[in-house]
N, C-alpha and C. Protein backbone atom coordinates (compact mmCIF):
# COMPACT_ATOMS: atom_id res chain seq x y z
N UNK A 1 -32.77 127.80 149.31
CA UNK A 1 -31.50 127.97 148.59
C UNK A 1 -30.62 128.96 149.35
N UNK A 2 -29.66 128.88 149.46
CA UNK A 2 -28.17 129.77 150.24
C UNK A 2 -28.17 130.85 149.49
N UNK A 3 -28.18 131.67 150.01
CA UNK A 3 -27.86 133.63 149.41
C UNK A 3 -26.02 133.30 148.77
N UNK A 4 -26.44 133.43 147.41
CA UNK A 4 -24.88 133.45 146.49
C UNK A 4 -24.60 135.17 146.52
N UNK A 5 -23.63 135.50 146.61
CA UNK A 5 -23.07 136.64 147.16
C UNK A 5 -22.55 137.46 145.74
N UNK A 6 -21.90 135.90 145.19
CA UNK A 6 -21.68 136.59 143.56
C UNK A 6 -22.84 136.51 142.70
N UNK A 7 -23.53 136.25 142.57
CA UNK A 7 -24.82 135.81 141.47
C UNK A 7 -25.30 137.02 142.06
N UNK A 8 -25.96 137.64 143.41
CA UNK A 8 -26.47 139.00 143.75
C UNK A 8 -26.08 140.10 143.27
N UNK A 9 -24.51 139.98 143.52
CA UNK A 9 -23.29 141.10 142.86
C UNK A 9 -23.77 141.60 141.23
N UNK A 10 -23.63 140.52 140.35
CA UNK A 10 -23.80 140.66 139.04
C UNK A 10 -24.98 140.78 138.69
N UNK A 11 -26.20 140.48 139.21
CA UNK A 11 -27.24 141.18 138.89
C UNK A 11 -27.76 142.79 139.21
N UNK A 12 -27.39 142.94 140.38
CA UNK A 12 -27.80 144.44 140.92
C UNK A 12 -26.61 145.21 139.93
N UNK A 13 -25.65 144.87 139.94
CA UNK A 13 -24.18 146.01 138.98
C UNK A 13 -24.51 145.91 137.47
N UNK A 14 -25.22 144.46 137.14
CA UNK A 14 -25.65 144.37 135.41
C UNK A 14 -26.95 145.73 135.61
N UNK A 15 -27.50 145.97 136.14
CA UNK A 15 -28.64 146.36 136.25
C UNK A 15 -27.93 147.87 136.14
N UNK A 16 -27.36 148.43 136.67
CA UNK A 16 -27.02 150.02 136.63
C UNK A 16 -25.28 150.30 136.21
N UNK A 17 -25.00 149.71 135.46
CA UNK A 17 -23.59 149.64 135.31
C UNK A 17 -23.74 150.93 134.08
N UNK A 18 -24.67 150.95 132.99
CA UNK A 18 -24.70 152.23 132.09
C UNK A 18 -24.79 153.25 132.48
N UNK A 19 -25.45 153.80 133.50
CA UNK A 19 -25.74 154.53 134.59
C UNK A 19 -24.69 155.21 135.83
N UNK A 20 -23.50 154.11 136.00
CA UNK A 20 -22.76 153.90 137.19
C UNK A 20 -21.79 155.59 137.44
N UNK A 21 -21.11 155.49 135.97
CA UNK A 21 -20.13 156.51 136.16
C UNK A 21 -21.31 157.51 136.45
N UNK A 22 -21.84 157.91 136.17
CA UNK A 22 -22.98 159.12 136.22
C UNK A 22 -23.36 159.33 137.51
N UNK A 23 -23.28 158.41 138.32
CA UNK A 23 -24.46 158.61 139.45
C UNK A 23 -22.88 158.46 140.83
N UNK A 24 -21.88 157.61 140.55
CA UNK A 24 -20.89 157.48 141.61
C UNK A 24 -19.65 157.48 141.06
N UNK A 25 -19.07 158.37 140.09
CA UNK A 25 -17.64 158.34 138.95
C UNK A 25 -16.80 159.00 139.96
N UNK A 26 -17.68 160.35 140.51
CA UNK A 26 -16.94 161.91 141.12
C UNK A 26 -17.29 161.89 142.63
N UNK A 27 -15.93 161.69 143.47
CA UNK A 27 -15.99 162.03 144.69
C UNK A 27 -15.82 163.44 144.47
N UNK A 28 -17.00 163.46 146.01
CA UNK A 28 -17.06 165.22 146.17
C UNK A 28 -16.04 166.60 146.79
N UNK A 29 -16.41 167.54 145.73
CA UNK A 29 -15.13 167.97 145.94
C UNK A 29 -14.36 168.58 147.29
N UNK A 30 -13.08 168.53 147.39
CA UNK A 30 -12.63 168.95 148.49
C UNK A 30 -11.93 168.10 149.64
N UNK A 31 -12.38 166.90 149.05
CA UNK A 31 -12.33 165.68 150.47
C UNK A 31 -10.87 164.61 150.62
N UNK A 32 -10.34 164.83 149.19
CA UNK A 32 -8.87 164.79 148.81
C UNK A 32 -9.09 163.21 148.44
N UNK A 33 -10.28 162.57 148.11
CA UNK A 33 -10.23 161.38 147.75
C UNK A 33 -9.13 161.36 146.88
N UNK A 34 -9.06 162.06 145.80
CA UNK A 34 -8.85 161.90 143.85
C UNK A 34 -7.12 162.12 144.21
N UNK A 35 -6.86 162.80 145.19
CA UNK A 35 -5.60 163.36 145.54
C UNK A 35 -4.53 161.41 146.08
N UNK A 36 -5.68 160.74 146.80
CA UNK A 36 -5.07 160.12 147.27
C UNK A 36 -4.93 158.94 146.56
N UNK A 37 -5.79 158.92 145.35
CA UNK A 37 -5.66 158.38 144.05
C UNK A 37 -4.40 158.55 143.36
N UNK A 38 -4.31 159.54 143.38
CA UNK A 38 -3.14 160.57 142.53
C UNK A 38 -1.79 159.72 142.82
N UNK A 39 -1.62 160.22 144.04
CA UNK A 39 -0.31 160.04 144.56
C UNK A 39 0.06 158.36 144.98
N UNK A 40 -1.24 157.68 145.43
CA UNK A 40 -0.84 156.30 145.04
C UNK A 40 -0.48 155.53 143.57
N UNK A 41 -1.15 155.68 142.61
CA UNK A 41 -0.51 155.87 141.24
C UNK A 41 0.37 156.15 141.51
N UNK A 42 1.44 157.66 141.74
CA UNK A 42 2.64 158.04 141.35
C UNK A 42 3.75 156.96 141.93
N UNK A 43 3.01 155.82 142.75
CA UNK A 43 4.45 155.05 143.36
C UNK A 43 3.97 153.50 142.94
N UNK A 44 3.58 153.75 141.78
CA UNK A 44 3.18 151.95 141.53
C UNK A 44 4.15 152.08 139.86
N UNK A 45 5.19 152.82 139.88
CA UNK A 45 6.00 152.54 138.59
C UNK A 45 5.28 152.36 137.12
N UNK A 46 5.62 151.46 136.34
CA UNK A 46 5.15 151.50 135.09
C UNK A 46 3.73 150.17 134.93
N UNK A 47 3.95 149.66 136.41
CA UNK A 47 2.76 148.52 136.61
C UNK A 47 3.37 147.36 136.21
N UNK A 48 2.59 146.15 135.98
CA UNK A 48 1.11 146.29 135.87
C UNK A 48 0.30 146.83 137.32
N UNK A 49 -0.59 148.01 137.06
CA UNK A 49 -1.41 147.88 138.70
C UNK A 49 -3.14 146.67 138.47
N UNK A 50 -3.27 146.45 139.02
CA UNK A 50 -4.21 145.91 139.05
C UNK A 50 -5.79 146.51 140.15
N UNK A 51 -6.60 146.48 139.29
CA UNK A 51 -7.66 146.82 140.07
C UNK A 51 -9.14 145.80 140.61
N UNK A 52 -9.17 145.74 141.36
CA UNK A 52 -10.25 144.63 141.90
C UNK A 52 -11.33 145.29 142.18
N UNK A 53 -12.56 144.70 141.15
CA UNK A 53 -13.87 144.96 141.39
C UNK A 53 -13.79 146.57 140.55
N UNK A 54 -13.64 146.40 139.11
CA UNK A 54 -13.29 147.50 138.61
C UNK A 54 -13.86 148.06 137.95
N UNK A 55 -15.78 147.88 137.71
CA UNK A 55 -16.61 148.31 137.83
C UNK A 55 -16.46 148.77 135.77
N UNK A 56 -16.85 150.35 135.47
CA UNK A 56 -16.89 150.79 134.69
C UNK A 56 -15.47 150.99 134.29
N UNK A 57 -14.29 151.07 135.05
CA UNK A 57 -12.86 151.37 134.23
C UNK A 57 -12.55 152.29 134.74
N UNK A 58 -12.79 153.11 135.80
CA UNK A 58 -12.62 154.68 135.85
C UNK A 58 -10.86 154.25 136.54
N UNK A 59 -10.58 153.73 137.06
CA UNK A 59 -9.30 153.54 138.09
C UNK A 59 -8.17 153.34 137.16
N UNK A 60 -8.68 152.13 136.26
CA UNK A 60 -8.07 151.53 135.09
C UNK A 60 -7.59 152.75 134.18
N UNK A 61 -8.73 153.46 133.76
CA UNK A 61 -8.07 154.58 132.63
C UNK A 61 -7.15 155.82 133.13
N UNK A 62 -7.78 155.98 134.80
CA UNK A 62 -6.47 157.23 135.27
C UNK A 62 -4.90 156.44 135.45
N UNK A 63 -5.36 154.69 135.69
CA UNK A 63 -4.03 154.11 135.44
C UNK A 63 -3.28 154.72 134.23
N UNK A 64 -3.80 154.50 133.07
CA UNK A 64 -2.91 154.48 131.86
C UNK A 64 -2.74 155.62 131.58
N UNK A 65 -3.49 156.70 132.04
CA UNK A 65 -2.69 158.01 131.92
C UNK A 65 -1.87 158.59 132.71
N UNK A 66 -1.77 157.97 133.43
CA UNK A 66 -0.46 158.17 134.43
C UNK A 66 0.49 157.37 134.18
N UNK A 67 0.79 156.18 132.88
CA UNK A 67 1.48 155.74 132.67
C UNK A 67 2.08 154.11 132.77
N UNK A 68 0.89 154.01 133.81
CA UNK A 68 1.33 152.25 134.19
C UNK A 68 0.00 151.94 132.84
N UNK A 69 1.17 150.61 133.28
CA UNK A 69 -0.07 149.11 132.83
C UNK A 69 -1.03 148.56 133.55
N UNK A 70 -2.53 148.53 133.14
CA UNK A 70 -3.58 148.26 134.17
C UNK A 70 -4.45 147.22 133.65
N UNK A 71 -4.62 146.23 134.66
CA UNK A 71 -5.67 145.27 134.47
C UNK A 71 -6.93 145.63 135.25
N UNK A 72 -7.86 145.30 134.97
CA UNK A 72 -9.41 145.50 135.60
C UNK A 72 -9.86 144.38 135.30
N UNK A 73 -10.32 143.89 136.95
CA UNK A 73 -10.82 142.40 137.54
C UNK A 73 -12.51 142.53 137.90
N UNK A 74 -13.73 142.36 137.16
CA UNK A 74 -14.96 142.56 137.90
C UNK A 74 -16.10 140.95 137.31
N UNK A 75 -16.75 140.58 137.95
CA UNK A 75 -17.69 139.42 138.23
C UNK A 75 -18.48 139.80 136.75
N UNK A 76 -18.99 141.65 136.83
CA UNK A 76 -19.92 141.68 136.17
C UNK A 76 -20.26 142.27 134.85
N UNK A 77 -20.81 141.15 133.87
CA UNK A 77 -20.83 141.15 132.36
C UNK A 77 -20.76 142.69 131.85
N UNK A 78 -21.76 143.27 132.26
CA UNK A 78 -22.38 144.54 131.64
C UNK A 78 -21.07 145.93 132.61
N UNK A 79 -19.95 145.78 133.38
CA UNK A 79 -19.58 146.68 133.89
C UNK A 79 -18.26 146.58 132.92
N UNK A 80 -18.02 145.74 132.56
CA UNK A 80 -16.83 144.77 131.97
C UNK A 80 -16.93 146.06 130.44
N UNK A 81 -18.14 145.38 130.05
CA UNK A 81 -18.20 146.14 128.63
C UNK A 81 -17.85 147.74 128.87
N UNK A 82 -18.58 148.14 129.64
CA UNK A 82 -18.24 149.51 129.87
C UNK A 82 -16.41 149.93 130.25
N UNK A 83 -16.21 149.53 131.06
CA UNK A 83 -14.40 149.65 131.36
C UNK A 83 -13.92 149.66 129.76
N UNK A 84 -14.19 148.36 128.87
CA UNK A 84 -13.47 148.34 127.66
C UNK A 84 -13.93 149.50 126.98
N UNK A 85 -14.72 150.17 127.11
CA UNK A 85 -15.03 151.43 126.58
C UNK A 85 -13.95 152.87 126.76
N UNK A 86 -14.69 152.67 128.32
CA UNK A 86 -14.17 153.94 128.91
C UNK A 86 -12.20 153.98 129.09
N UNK A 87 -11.70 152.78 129.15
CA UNK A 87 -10.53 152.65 129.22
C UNK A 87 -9.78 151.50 128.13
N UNK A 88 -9.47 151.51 127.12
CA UNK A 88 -9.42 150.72 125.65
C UNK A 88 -8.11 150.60 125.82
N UNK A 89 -7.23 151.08 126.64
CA UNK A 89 -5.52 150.85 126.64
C UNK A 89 -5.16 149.49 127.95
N UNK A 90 -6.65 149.87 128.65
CA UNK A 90 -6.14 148.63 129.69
C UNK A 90 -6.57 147.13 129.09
N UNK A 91 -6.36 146.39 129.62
CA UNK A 91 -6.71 144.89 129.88
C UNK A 91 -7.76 144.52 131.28
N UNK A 92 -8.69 144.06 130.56
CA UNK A 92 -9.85 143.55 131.41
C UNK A 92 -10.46 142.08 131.74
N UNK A 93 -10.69 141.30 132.58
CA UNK A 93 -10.57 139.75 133.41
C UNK A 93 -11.76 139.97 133.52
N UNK A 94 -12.68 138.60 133.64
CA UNK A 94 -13.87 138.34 134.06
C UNK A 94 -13.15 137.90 135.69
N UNK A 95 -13.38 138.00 136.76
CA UNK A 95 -12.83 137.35 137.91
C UNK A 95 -13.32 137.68 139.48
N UNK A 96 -13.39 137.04 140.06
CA UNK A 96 -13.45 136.65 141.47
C UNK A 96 -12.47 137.44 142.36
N UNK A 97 -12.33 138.06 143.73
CA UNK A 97 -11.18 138.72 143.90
C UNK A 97 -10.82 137.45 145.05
N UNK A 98 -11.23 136.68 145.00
CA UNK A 98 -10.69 135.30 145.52
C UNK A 98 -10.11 134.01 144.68
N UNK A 99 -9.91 134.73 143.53
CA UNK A 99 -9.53 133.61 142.65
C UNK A 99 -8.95 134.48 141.01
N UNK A 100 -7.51 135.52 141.72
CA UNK A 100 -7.32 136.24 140.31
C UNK A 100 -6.11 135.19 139.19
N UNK A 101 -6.79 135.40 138.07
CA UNK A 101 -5.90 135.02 136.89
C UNK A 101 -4.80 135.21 136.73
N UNK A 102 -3.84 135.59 137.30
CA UNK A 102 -2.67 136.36 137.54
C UNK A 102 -1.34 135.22 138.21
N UNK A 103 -0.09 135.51 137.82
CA UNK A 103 0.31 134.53 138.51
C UNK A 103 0.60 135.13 139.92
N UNK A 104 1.85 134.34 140.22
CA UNK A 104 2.32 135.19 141.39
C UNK A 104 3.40 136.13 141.59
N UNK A 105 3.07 137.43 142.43
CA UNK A 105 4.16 138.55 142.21
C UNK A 105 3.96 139.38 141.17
N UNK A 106 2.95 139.31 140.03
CA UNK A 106 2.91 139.42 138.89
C UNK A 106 2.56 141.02 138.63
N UNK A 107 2.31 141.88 139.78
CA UNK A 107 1.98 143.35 140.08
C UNK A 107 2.66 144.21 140.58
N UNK A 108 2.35 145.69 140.93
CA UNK A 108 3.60 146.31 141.47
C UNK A 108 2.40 146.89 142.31
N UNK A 109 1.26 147.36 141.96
CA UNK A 109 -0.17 147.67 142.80
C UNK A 109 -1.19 147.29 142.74
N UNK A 110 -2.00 147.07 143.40
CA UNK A 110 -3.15 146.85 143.80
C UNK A 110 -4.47 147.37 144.39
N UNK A 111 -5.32 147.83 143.22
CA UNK A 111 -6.42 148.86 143.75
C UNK A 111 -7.54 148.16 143.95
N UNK A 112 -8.52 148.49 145.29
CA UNK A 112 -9.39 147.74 145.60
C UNK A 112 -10.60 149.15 146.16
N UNK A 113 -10.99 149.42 144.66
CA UNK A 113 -11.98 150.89 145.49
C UNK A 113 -13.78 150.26 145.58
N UNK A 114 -13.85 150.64 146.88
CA UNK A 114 -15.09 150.18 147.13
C UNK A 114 -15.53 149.02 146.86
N UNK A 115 -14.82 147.73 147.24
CA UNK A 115 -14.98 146.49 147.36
C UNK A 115 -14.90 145.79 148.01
N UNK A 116 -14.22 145.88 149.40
CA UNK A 116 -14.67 145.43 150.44
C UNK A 116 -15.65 145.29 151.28
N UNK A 117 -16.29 145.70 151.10
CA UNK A 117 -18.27 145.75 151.28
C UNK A 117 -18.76 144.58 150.81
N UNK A 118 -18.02 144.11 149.47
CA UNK A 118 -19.07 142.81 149.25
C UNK A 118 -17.96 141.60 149.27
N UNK A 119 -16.94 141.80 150.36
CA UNK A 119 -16.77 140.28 151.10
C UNK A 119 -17.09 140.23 152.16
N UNK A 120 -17.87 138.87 152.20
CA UNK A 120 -18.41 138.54 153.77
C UNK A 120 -17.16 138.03 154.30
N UNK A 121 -17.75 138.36 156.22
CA UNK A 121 -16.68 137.65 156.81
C UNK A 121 -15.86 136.61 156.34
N UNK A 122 -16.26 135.52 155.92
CA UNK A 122 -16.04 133.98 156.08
C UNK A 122 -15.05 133.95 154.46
N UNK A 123 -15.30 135.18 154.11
CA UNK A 123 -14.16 135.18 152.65
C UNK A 123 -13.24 136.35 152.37
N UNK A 124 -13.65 137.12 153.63
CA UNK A 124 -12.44 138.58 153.31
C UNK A 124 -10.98 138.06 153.37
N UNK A 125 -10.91 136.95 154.60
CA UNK A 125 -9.04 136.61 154.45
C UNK A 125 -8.53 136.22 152.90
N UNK A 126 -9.42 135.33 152.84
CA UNK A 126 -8.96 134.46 151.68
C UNK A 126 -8.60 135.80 149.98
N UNK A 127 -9.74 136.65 150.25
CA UNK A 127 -9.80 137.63 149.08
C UNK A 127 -8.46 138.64 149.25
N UNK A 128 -8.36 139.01 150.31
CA UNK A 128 -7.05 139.54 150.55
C UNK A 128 -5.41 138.95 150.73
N UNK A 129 -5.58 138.13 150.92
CA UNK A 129 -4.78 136.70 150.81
C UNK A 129 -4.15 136.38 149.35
N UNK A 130 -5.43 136.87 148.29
CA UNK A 130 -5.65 136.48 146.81
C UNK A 130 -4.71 138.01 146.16
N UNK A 131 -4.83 139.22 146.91
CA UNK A 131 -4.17 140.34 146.23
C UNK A 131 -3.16 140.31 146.68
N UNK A 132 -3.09 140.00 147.98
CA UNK A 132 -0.94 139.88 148.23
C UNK A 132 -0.64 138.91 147.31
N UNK A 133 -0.93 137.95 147.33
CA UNK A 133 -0.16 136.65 146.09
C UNK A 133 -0.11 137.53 144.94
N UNK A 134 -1.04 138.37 143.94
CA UNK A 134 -0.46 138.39 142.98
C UNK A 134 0.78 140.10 142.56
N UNK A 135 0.72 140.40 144.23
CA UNK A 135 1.43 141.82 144.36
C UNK A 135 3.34 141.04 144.85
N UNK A 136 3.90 142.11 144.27
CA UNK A 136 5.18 141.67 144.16
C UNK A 136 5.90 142.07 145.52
N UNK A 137 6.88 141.92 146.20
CA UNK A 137 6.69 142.20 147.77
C UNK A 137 7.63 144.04 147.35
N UNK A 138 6.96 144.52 148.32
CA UNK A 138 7.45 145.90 148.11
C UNK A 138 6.32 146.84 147.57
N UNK A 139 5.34 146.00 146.51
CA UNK A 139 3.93 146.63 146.14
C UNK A 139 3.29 147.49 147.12
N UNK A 140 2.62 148.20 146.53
CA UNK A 140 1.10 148.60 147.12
C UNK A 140 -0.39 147.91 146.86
N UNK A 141 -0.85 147.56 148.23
CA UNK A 141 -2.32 147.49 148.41
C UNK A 141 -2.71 148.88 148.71
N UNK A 142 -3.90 149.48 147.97
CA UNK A 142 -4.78 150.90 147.99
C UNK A 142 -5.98 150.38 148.18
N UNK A 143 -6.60 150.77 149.18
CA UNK A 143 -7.98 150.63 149.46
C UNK A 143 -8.53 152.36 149.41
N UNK A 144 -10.04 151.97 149.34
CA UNK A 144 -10.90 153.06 149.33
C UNK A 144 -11.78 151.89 150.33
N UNK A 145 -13.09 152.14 151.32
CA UNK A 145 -13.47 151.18 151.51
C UNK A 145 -15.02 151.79 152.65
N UNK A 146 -16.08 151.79 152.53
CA UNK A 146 -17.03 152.12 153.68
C UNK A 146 -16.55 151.65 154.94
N UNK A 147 -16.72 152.19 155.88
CA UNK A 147 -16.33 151.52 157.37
C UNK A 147 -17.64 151.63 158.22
N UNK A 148 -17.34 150.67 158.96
CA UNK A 148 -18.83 150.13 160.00
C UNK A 148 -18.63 149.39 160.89
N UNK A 149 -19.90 148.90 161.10
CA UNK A 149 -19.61 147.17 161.90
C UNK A 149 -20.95 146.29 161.54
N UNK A 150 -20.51 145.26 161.52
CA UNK A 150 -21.49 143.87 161.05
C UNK A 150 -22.21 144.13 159.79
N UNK A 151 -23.35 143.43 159.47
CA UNK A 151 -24.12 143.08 157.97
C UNK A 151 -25.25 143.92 157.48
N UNK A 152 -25.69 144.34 156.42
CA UNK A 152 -26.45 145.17 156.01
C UNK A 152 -27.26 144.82 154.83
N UNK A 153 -28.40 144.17 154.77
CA UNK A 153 -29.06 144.03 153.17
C UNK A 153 -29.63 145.46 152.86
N UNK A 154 -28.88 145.78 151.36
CA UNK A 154 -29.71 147.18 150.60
C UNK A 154 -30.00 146.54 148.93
N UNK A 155 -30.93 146.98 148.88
CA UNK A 155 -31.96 146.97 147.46
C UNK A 155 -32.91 145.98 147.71
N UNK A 156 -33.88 146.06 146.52
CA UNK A 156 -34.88 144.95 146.96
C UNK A 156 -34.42 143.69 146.02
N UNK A 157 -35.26 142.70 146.12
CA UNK A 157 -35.51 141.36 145.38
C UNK A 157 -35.68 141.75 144.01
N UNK A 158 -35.16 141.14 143.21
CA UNK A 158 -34.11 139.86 143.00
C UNK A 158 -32.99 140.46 142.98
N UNK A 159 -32.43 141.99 143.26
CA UNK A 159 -31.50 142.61 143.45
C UNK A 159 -30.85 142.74 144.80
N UNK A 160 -31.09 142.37 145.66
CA UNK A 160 -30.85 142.75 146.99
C UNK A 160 -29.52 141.83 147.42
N UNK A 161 -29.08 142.69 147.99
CA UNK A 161 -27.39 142.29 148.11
C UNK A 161 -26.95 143.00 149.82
N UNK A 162 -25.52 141.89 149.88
CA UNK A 162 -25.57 142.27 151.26
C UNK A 162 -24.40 142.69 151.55
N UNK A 163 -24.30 143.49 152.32
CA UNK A 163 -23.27 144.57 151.98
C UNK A 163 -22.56 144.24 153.95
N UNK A 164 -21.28 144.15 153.79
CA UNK A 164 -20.42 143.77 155.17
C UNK A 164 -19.54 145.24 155.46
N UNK A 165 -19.82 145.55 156.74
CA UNK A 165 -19.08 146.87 157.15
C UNK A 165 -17.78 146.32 157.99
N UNK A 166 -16.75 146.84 157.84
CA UNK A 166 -15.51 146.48 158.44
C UNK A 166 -15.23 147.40 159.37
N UNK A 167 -14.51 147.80 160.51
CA UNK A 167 -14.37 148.53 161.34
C UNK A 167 -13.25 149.04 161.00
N UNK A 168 -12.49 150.08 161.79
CA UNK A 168 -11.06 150.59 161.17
C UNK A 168 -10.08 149.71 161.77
N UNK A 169 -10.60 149.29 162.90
CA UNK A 169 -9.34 147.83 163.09
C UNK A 169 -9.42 146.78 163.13
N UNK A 170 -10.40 146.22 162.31
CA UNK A 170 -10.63 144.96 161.67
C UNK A 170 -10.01 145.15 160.40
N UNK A 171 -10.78 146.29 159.69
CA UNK A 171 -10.16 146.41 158.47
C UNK A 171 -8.47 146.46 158.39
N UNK A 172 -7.76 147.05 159.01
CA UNK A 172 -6.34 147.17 159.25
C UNK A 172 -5.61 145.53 159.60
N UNK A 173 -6.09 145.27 160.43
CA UNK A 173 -6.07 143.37 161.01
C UNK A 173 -5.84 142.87 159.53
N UNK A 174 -7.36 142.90 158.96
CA UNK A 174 -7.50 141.63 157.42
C UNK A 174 -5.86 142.18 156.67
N UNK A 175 -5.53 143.38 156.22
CA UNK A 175 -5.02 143.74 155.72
C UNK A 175 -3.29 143.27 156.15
N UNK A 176 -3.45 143.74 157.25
CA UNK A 176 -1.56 143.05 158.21
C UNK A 176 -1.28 141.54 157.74
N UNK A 177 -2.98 140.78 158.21
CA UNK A 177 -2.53 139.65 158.32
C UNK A 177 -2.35 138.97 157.12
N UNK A 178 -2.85 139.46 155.73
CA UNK A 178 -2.51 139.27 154.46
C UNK A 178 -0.90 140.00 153.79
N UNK A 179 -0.38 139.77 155.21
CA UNK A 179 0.66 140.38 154.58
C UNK A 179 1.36 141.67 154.17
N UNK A 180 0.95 143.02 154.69
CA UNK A 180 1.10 143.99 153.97
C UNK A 180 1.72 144.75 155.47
N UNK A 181 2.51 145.71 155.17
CA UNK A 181 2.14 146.50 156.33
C UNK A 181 1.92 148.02 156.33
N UNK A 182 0.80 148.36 157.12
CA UNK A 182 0.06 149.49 156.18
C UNK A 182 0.63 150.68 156.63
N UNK A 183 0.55 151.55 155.50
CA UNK A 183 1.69 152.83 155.30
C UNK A 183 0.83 154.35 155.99
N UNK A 184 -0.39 154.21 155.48
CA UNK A 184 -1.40 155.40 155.95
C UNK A 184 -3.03 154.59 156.13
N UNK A 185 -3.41 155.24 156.35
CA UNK A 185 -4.65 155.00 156.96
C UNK A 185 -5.09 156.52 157.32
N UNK A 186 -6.40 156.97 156.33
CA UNK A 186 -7.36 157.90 157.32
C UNK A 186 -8.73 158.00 156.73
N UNK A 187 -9.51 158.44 157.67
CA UNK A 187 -11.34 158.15 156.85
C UNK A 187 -11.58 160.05 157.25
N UNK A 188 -13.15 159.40 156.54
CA UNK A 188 -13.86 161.12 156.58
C UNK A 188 -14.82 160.51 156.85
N UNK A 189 -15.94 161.87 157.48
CA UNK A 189 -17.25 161.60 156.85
C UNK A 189 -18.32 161.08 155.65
N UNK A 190 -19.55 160.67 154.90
CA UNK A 190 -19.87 160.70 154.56
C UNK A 190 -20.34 162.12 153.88
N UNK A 191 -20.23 162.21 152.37
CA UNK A 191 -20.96 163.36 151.97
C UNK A 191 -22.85 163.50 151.87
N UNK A 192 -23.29 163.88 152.22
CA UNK A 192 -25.25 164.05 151.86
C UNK A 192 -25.54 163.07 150.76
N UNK A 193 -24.80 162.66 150.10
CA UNK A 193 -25.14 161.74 148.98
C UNK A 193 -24.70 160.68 148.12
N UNK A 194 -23.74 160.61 149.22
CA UNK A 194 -23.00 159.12 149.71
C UNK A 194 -23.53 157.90 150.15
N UNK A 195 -23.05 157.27 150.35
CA UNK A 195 -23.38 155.97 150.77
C UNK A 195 -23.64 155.93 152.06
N UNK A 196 -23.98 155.84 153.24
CA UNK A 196 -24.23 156.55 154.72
C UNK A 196 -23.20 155.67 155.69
N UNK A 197 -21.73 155.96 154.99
CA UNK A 197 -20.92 154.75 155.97
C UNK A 197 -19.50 156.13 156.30
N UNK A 198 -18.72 155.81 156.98
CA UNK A 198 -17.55 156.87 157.40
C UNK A 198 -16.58 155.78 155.93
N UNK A 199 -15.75 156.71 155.63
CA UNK A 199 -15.42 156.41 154.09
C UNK A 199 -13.64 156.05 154.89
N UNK A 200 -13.09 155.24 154.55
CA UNK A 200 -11.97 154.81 154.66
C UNK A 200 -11.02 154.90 153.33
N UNK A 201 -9.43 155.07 153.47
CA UNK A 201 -8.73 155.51 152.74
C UNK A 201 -7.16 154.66 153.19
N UNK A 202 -6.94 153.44 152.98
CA UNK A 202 -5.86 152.82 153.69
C UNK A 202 -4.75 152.24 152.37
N UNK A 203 -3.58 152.52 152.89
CA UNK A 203 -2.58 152.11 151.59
C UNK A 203 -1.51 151.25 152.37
N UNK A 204 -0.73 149.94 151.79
CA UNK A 204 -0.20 149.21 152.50
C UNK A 204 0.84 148.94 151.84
N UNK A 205 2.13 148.47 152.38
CA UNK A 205 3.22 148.27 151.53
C UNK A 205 3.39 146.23 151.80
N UNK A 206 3.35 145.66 150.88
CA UNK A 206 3.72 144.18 150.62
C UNK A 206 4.66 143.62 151.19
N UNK A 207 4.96 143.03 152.21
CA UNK A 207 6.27 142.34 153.09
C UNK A 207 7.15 141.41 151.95
């Protein structure tokens, strides 16, 4: 049988999604992640922003207190419930980030934290392809994103999932050629208890 990429996704994230905010909610301090959170919010207007692969809600709820309108897009059942928890003012999609419910133009931003890891090559255009269509031209694409190079299986069976490292100018490439043209770009190190990848931070403006 062919390794399904989404069926892996939603089992390993059903599996620790109660758990999630607890263990990966808080970048560590000092590193200006939350900052660069901040200030992308401050230029996505009253929204809608949209977030892809939106896990427990955490993106979604600093959306609505900063004032926009936020949708949260994730595959998986049990992360879904949690977002409607943790963030009860947004609106939440069962969805694919290759196939959003949304029409077209229908956004002013677009947050994609820590989700580019789980498109493989052969579907990152198309997934990025999928967030310019529903971003209005002038929008923001916001990435957060691990950086690397080539394929990586982490966890075990029946959880084990495969995780794709993008380089900083590959990653920049997918992003141009979907249309955007990107405004900043900068990475850091990994913290001791991080994920063991150089951490990327890229924001793009919509042609």
């Amino acid at each position: 049988m062919a390794y399904d990429d989404r069926r892996a996704i939603i089992r390993a994230y059903d599996r620790i999604a109660g758990e999630y905010l607890d263990r990966f909610g808080a970048p560590p301090p000092g590193t200006g992640d939350q900052e660069f959170i901040k200030q992308s919010l401050a230029l996505m207007g009253a929204g809608p922003v949209l977030d892809v692969g939106c896990g427990p809600g955490l993106l979604a709820r600093q959306a609505t207190e900063a004032g926009c309108r936020a949708i949260g897009a994730d595959l998986t059942p049990a992360m879904l419930a949690q977002a409607v928890r943790h963030a009860p003012e947004a609106r939440f999609v069962t969805a694919d980030a290759r196939a959003l419910p949304l029409r077209n133009a229908a956004c002013t931003g677009v947050f994609a934290c820590y989700v580019a890891h789980h498109f493989p090559r052969r579907h990152a255009g198309a997934a990025f392809a999928e967030m310019r269509r529903v971003l209005a031209p002038g929008g923001r694409l916001v990435l957060t994103a691990h950086l690397g190079d080539g394929d990586q299986w982490h966890g075990d069976e029946p959880d084990r999932v495969l995780v794709t490292l993008y380089t900083r100018p590959e990653l920049a490439r997918l992003v141009r050629r979907a249309g955007f043209d990107v405004e900043s770009f900068r990475w850091r190190d990994p913290a001791a208890d991080e994920f063991p990848a150089e951490h990327g931070f890229l924001r793009a403006r919509a042609r």
